[in-house]
C-alpha atoms as a PDB file:
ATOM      1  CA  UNK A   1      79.663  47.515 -13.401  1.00  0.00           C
ATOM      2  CA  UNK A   2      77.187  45.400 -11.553  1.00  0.00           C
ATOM      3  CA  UNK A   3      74.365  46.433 -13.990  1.00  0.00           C
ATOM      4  CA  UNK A   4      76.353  45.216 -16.730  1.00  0.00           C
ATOM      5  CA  UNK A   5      76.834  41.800 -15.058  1.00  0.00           C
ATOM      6  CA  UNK A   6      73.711  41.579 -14.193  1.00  0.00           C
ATOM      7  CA  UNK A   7      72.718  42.013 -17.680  1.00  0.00           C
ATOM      8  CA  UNK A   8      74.384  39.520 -18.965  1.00  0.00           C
ATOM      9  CA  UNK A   9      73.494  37.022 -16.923  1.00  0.00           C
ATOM     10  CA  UNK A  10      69.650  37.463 -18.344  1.00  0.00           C
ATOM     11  CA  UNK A  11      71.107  37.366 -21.760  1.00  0.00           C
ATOM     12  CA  UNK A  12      72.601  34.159 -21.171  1.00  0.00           C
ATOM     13  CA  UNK A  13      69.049  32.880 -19.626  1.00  0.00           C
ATOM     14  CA  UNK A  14      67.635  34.059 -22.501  1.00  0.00           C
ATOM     15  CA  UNK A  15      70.294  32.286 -24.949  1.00  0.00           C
ATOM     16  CA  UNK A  16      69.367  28.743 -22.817  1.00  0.00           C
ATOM     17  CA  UNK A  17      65.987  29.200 -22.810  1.00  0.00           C
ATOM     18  CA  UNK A  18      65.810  29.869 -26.994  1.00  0.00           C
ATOM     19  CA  UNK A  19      67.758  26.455 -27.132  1.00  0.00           C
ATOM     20  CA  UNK A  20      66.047  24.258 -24.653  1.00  0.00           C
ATOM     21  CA  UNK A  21      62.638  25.462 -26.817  1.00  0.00           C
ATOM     22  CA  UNK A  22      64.183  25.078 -30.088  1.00  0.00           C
ATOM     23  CA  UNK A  23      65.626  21.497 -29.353  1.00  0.00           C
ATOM     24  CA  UNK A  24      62.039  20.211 -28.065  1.00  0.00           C
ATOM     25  CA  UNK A  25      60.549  21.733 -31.341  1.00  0.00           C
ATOM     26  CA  UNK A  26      62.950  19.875 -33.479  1.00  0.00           C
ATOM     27  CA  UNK A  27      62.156  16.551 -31.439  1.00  0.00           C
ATOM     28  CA  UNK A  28      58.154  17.109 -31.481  1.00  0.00           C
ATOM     29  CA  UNK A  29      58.217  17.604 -35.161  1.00  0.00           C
ATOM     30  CA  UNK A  30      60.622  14.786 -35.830  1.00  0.00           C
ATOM     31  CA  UNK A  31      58.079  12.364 -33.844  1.00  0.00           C
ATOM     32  CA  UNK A  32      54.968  13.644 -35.792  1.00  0.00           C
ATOM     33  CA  UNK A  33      56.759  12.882 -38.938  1.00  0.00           C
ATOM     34  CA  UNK A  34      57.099   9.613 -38.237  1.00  0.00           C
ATOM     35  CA  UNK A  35      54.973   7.403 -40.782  1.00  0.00           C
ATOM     36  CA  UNK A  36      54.955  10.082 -43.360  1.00  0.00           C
ATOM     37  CA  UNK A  37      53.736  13.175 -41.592  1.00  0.00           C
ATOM     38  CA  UNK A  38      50.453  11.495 -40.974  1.00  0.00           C
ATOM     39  CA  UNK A  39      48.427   9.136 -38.606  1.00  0.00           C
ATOM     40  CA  UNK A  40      47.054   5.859 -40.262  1.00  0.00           C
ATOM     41  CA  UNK A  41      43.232   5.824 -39.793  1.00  0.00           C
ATOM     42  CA  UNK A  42      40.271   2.948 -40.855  1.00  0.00           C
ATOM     43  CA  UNK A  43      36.920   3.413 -41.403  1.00  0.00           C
ATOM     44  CA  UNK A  44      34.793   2.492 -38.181  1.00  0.00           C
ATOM     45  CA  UNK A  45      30.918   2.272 -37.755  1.00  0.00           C
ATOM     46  CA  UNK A  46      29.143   3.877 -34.617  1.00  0.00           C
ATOM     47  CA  UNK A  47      26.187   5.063 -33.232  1.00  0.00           C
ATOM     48  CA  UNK A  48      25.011   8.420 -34.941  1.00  0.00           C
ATOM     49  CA  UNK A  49      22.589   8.585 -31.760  1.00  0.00           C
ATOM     50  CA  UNK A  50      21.646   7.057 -28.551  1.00  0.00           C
ATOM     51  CA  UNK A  51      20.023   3.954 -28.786  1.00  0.00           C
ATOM     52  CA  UNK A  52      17.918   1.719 -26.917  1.00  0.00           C
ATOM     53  CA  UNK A  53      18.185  -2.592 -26.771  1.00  0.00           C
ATOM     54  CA  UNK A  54      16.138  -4.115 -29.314  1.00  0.00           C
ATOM     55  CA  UNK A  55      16.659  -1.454 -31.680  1.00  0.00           C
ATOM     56  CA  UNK A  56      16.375  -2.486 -35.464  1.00  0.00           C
ATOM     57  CA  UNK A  57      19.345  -0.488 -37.362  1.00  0.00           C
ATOM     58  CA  UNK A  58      18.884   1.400 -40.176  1.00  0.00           C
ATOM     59  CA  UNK A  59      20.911   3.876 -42.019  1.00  0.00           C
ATOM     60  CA  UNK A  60      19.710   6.713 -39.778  1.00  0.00           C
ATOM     61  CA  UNK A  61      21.215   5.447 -36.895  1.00  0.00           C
ATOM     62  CA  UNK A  62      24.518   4.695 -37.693  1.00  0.00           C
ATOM     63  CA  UNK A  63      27.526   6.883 -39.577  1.00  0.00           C
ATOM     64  CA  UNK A  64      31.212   5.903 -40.259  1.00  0.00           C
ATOM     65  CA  UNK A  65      34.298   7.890 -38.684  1.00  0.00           C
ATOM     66  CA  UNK A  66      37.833   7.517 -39.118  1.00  0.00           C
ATOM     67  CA  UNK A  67      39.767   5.902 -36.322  1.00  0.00           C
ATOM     68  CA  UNK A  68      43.205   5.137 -35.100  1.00  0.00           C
ATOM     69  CA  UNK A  69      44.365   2.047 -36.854  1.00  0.00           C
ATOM     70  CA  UNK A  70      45.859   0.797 -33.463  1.00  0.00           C
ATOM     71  CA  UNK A  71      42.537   1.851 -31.047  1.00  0.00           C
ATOM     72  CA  UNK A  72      40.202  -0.298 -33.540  1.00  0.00           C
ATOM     73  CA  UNK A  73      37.977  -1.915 -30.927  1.00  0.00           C
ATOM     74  CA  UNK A  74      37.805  -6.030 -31.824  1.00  0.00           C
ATOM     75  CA  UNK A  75      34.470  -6.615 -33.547  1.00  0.00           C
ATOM     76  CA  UNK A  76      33.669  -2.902 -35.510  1.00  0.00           C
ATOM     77  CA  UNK A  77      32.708  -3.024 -38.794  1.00  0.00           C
ATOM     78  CA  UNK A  78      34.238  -0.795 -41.701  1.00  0.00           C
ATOM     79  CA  UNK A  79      30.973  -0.316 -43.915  1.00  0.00           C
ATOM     80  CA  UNK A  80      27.040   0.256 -42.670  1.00  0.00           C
ATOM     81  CA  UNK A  81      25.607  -2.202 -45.469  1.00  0.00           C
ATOM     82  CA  UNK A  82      27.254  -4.955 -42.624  1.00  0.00           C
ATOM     83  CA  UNK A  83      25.328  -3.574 -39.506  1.00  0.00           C
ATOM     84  CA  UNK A  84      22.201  -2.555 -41.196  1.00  0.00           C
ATOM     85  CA  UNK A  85      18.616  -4.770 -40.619  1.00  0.00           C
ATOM     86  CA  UNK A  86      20.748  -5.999 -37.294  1.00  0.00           C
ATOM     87  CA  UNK A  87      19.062  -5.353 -34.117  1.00  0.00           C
ATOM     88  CA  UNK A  88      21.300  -4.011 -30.863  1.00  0.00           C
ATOM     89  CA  UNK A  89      21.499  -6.334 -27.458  1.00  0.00           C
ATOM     90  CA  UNK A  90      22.728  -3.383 -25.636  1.00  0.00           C
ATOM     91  CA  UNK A  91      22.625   0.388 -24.944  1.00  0.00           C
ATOM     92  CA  UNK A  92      24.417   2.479 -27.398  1.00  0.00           C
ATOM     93  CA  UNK A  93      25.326   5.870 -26.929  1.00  0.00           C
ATOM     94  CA  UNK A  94      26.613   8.454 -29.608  1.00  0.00           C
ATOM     95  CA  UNK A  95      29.791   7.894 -31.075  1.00  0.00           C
ATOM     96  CA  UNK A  96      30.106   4.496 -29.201  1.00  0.00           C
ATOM     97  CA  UNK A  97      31.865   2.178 -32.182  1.00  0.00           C
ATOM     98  CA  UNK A  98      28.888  -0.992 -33.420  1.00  0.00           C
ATOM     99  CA  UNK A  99      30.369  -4.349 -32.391  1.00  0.00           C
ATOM    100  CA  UNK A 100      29.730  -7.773 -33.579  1.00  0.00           C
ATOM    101  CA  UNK A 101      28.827  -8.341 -29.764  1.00  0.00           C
ATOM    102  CA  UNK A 102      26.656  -5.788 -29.447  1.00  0.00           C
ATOM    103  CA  UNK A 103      24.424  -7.167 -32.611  1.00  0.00           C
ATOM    104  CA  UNK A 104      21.895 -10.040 -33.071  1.00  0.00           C
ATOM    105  CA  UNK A 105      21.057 -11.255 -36.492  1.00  0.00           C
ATOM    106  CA  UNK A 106      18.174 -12.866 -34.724  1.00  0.00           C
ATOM    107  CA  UNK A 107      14.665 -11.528 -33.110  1.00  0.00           C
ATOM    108  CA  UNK A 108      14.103  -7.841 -32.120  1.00  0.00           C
ATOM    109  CA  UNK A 109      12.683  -5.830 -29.356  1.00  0.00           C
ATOM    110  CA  UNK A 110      12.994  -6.970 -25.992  1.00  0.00           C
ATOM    111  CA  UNK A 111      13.178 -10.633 -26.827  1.00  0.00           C
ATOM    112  CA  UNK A 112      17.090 -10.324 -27.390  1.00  0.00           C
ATOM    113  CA  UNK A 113      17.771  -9.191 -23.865  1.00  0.00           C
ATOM    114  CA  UNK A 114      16.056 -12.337 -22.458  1.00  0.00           C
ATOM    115  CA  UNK A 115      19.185 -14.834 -21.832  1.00  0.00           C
ATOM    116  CA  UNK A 116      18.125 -18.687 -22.432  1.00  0.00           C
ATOM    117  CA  UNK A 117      16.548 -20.645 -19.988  1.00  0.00           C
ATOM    118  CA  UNK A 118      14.928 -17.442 -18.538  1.00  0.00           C
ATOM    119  CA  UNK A 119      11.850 -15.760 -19.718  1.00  0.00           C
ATOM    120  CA  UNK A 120      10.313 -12.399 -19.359  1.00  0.00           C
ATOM    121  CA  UNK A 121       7.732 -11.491 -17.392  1.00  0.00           C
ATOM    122  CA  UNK A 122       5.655  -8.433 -16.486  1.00  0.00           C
ATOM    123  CA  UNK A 123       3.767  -7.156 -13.636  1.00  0.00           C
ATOM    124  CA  UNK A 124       1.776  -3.947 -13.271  1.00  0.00           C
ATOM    125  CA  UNK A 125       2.282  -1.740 -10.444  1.00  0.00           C
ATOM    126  CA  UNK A 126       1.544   1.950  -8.651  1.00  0.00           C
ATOM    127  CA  UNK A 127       3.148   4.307  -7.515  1.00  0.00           C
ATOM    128  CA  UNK A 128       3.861   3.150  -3.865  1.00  0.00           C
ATOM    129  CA  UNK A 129       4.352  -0.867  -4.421  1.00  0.00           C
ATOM    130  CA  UNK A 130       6.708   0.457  -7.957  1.00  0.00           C
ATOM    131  CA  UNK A 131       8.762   2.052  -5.321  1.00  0.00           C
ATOM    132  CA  UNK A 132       7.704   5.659  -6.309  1.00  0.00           C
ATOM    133  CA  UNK A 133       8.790   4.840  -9.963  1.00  0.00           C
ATOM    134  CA  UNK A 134      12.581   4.184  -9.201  1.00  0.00           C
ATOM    135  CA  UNK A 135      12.746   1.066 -10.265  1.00  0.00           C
ATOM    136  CA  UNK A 136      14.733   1.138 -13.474  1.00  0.00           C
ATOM    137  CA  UNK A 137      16.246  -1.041 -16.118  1.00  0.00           C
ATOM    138  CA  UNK A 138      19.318  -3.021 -14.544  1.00  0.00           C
ATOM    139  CA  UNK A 139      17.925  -2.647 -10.938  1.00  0.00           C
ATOM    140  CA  UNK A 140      17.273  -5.866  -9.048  1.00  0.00           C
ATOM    141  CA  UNK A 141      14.464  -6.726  -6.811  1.00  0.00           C
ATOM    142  CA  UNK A 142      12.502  -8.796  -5.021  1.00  0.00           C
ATOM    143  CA  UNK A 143       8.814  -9.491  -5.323  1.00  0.00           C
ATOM    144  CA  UNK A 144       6.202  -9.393  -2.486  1.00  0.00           C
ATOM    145  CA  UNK A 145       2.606 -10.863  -2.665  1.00  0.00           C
ATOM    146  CA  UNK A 146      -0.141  -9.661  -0.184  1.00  0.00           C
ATOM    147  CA  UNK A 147      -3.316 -11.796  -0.180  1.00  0.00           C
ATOM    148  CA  UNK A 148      -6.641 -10.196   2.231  1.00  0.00           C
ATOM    149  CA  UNK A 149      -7.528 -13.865   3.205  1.00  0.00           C
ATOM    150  CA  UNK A 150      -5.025 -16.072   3.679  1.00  0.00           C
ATOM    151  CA  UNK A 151      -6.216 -19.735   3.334  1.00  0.00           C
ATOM    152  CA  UNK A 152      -6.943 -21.574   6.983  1.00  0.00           C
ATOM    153  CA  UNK A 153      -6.375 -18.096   8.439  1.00  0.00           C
ATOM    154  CA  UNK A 154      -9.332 -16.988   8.815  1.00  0.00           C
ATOM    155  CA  UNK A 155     -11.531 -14.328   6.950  1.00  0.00           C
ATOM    156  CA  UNK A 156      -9.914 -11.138   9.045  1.00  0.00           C
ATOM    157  CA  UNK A 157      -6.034 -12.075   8.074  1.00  0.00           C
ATOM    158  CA  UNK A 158      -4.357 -10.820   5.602  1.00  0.00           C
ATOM    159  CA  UNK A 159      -0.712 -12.386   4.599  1.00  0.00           C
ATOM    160  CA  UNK A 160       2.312 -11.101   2.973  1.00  0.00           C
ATOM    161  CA  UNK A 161       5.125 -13.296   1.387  1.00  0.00           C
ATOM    162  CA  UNK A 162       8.331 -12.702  -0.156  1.00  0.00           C
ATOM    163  CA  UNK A 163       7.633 -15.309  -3.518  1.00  0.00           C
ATOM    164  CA  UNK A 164      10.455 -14.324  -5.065  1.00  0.00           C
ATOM    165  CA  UNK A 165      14.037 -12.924  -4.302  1.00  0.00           C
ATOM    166  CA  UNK A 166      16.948 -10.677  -6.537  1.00  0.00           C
ATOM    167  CA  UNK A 167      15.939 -10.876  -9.985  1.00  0.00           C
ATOM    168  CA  UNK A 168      16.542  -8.355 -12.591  1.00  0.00           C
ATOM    169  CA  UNK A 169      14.205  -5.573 -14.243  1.00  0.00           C
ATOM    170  CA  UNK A 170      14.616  -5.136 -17.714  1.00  0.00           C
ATOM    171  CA  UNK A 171      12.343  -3.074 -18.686  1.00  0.00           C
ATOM    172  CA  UNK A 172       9.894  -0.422 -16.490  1.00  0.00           C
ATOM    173  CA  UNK A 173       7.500   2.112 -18.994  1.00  0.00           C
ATOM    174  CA  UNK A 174       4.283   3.992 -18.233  1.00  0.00           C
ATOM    175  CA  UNK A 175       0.929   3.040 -19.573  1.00  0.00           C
ATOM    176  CA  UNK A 176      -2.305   4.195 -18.736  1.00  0.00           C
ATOM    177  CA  UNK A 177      -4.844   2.137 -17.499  1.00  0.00           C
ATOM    178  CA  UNK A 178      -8.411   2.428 -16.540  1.00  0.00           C
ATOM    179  CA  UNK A 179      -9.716   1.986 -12.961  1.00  0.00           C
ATOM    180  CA  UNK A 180     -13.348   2.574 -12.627  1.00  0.00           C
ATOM    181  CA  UNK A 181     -14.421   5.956 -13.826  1.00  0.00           C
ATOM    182  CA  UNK A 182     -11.373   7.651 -13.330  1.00  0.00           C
ATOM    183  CA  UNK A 183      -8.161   6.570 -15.440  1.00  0.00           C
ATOM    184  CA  UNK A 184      -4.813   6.282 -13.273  1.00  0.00           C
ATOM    185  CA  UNK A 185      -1.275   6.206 -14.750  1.00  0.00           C
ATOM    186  CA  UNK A 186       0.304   2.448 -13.493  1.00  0.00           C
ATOM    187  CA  UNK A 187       3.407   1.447 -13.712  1.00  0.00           C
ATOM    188  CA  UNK A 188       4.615  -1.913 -15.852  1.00  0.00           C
ATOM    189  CA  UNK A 189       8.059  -3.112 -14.863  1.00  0.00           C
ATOM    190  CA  UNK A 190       8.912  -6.479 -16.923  1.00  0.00           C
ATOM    191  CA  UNK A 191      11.621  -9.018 -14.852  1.00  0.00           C
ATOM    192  CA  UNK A 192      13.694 -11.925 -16.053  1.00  0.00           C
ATOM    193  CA  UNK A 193      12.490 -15.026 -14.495  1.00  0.00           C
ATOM    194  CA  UNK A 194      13.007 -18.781 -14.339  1.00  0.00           C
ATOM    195  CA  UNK A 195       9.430 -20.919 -15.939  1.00  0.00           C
ATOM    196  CA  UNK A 196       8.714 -21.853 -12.046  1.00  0.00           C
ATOM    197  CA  UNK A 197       9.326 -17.917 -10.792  1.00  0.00           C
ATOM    198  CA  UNK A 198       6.945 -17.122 -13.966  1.00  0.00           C
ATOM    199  CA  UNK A 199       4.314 -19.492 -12.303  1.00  0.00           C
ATOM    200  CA  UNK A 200       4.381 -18.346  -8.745  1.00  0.00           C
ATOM    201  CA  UNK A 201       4.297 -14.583 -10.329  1.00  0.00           C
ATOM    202  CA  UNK A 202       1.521 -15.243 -12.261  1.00  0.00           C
ATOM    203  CA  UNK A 203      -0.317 -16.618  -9.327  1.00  0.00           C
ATOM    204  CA  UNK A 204       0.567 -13.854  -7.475  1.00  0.00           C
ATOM    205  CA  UNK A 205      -1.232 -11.387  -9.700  1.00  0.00           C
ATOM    206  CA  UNK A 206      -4.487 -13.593  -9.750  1.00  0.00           C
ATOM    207  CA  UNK A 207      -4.455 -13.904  -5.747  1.00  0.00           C
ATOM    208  CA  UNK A 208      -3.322 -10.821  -4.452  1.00  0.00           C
ATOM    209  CA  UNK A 209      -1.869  -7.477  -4.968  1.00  0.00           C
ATOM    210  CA  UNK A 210       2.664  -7.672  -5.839  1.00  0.00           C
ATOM    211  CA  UNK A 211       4.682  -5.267  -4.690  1.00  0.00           C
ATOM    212  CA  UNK A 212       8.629  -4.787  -5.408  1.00  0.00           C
ATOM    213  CA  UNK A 213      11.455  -3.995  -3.417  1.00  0.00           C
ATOM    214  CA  UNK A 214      14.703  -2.718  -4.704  1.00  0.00           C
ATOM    215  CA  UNK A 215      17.965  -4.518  -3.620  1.00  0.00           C
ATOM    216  CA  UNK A 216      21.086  -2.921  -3.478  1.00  0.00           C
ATOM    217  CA  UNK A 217      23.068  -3.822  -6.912  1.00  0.00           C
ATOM    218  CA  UNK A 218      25.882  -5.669  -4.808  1.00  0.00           C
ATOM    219  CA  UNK A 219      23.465  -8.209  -2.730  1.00  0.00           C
ATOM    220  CA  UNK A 220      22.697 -11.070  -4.235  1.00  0.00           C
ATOM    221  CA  UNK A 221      21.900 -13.384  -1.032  1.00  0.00           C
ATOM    222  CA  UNK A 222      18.727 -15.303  -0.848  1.00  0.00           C
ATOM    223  CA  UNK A 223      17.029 -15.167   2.309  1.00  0.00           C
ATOM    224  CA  UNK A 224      14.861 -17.342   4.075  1.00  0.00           C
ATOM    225  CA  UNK A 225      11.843 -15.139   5.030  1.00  0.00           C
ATOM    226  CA  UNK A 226       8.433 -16.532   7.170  1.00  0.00           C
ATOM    227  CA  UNK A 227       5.091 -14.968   5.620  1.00  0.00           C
ATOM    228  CA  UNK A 228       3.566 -11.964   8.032  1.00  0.00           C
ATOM    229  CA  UNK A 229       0.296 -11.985   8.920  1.00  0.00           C
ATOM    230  CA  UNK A 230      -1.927  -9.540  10.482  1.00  0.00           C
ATOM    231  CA  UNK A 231      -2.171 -11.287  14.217  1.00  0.00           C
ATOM    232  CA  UNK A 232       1.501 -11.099  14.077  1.00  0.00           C
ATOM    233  CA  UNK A 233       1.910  -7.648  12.741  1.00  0.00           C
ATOM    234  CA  UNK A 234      -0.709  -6.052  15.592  1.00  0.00           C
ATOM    235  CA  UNK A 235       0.251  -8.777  18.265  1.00  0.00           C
ATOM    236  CA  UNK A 236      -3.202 -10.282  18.368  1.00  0.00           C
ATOM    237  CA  UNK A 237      -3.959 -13.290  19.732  1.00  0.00           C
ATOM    238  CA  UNK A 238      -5.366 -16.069  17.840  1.00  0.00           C
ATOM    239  CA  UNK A 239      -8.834 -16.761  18.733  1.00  0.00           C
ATOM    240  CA  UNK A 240     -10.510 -20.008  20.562  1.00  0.00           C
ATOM    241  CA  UNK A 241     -11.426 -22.726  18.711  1.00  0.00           C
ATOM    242  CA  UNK A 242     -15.490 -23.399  19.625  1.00  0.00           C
ATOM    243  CA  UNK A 243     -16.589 -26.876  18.772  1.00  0.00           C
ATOM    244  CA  UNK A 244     -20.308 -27.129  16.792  1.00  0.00           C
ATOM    245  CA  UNK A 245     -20.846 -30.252  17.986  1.00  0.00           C
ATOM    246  CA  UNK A 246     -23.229 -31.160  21.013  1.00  0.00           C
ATOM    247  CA  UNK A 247     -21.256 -31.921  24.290  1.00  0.00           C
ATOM    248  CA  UNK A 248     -21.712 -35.696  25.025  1.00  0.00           C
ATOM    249  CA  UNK A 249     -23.250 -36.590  28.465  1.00  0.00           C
ATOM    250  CA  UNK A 250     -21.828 -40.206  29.963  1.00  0.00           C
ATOM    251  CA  UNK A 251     -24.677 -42.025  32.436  1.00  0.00           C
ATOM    252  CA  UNK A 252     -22.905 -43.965  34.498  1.00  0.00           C
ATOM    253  CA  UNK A 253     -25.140 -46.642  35.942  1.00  0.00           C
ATOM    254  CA  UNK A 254     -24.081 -48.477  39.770  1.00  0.00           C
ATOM    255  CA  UNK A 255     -24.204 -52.511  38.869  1.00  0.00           C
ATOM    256  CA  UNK A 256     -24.477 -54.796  41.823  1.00  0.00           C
ATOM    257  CA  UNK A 257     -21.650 -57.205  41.941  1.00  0.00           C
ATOM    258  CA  UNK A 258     -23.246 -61.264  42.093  1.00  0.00           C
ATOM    259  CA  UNK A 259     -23.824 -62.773  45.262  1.00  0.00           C
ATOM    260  CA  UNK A 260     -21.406 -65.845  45.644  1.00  0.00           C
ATOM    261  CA  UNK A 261     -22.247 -69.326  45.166  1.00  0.00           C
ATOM    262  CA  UNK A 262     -21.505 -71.978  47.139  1.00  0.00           C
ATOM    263  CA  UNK A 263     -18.819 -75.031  45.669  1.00  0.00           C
ATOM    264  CA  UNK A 264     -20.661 -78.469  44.123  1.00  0.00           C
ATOM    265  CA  UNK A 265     -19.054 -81.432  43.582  1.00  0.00           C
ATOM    266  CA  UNK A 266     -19.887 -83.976  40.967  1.00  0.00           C
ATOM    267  CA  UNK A 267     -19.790 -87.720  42.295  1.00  0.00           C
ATOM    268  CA  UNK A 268     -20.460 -90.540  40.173  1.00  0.00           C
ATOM    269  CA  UNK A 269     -21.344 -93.418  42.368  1.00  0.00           C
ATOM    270  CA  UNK A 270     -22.902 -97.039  41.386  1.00  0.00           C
ATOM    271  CA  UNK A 271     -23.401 -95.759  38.069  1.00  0.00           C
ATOM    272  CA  UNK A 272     -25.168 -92.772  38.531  1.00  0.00           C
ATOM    273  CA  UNK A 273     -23.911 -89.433  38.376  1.00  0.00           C
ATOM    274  CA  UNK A 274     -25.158 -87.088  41.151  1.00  0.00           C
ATOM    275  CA  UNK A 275     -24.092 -83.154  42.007  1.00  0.00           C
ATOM    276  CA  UNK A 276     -24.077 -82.945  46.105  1.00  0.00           C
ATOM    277  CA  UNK A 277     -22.755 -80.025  48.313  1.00  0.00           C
ATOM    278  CA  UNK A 278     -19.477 -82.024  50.003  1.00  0.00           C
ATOM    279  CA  UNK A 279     -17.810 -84.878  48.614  1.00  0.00           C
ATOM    280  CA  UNK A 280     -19.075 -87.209  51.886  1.00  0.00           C
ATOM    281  CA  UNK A 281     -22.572 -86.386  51.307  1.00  0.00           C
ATOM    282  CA  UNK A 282     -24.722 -89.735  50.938  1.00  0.00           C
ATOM    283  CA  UNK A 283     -22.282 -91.861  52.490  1.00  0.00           C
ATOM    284  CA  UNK A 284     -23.519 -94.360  54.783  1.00  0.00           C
END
């Protein structure tokens, strides 16, 4: 008797569980037939591969999916004739739908990533003052200059000064470049700088050797920083000034001081004038 009630009671599980799964079937298929059984699409243009800023568009590069009328992105275009001979500001990546603010109508290559007022500027580098090659597009650093003889320091000290603080790499390649005999591979990073930071980094490379150092992407302070020098670095002492000039020697020479005189007095007397010794002398 108990096997039969037990029995039941899965059949009636059973009979629940059919219902519950036949109800939510009726409700999915009622919401996917909502707008005639099918979800409106439009015609989007995107990347057909990874590119780079500065990139000139061509067919190649692009192809046209079908998105969700509602997830258009603000800005896509529907056809590639619109996007084509434009040139990309940013980083595209496959897939990732072409916007009107992604696009310049104006200039290619590198020169669209350069905002106004700034310019772009670059420096070549090695290995060690490149910061082993980690300094990448994006990355912000500041720039060091190291001259061996440091004007009114001396011909044994060297200097180093920070010249310029947390600006932003926009471009870092590999060339090859000759050094002597033997070629080396050098770094070229290229920076955004203001006209005067262009000057002082320019001057930098003609006096001495640069050398960057990465700043965290959050820190943006500018520093007050004194140039080092070598006596400071090694704790040596400045050395004494010796004067080229001849010592002067001062004769000193002993003058007697004049022997006193005596008082005269001037008397005028009958017409005359006469100098005598005391004013009563010649009186009768």
């Amino acid at each position: 008797m108990s096997s039969w009630k037990g029995f039941g009671l899965l059949l009636f599980a059973a009979v629940l569980a059919a219902a519950a799964g036949g109800i939510a079937f009726i409700h999915l298929k009622a919401r996917a037939g909502e707008g005639g059984g099918k979800m409106a699409t439009t015609q989007v243009v995107v990347a057909a591969q990874d590119l780079t800023f500065g990139t000139r568009l061509e067919e190649r590069h692009l192809k046209v999916v079908a998105f969700p009328q509602k997830s258009v992105p603000v800005g896509a275009y529907t056809t590639m004739d619109s996007v084509v001979a434009q040139t990309s500001k940013v980083f595209l990546v496959t897939g990732e739908p072409v916007l009107a603010s992604k696009l310049s109508s104006i200039g290619g290559g590198l020169s669209v990533k350069v905002p106004e007022h700034l310019r772009a500027s670059s420096v070549t580098v090695n290995e060690v003052s490149g910061v082993s090659g980690f300094v990448l597009p994006g990355d912000r650093v500041d720039v060091l200059c190291t001259i061996d003889k440091a004007p009114g320091g001396g011909s044994d000290i060297a200097i180093t000064k920070t010249i310029i603080q947390n600006i932003e790499v926009v471009a870092a390649g590999v060339k090859t470049a000759s050094d002597k005999k033997d070629p080396i591979r050098v770094q070229s990073v290229t920076v955004l700088v203001t006209p005067k930071q262009a000057e002082a980094l320019a001057l930098g490379m003609h006096e001495g050797r640069i050398h960057l150092v990465l700043r965290n992407p959050v820190d943006h302070e500018i520093v007050s920083v004194d140039p080092t020098n070598t006596r400071e670095v090694f704790g040596l002492t400045a050395p004494k000034k010796v004067s080229t000039r001849p010592a002067r020697t001062t004769v000193v020479r002993k003058v007697d001081p004049p022997a006193p005189q005596e008082p005269t007095y001037t008397i005028i007397r009958d017409g005359s004038i006469q100098t005598q010794k005391s004013p009563t002398e010649g009186k009768p």
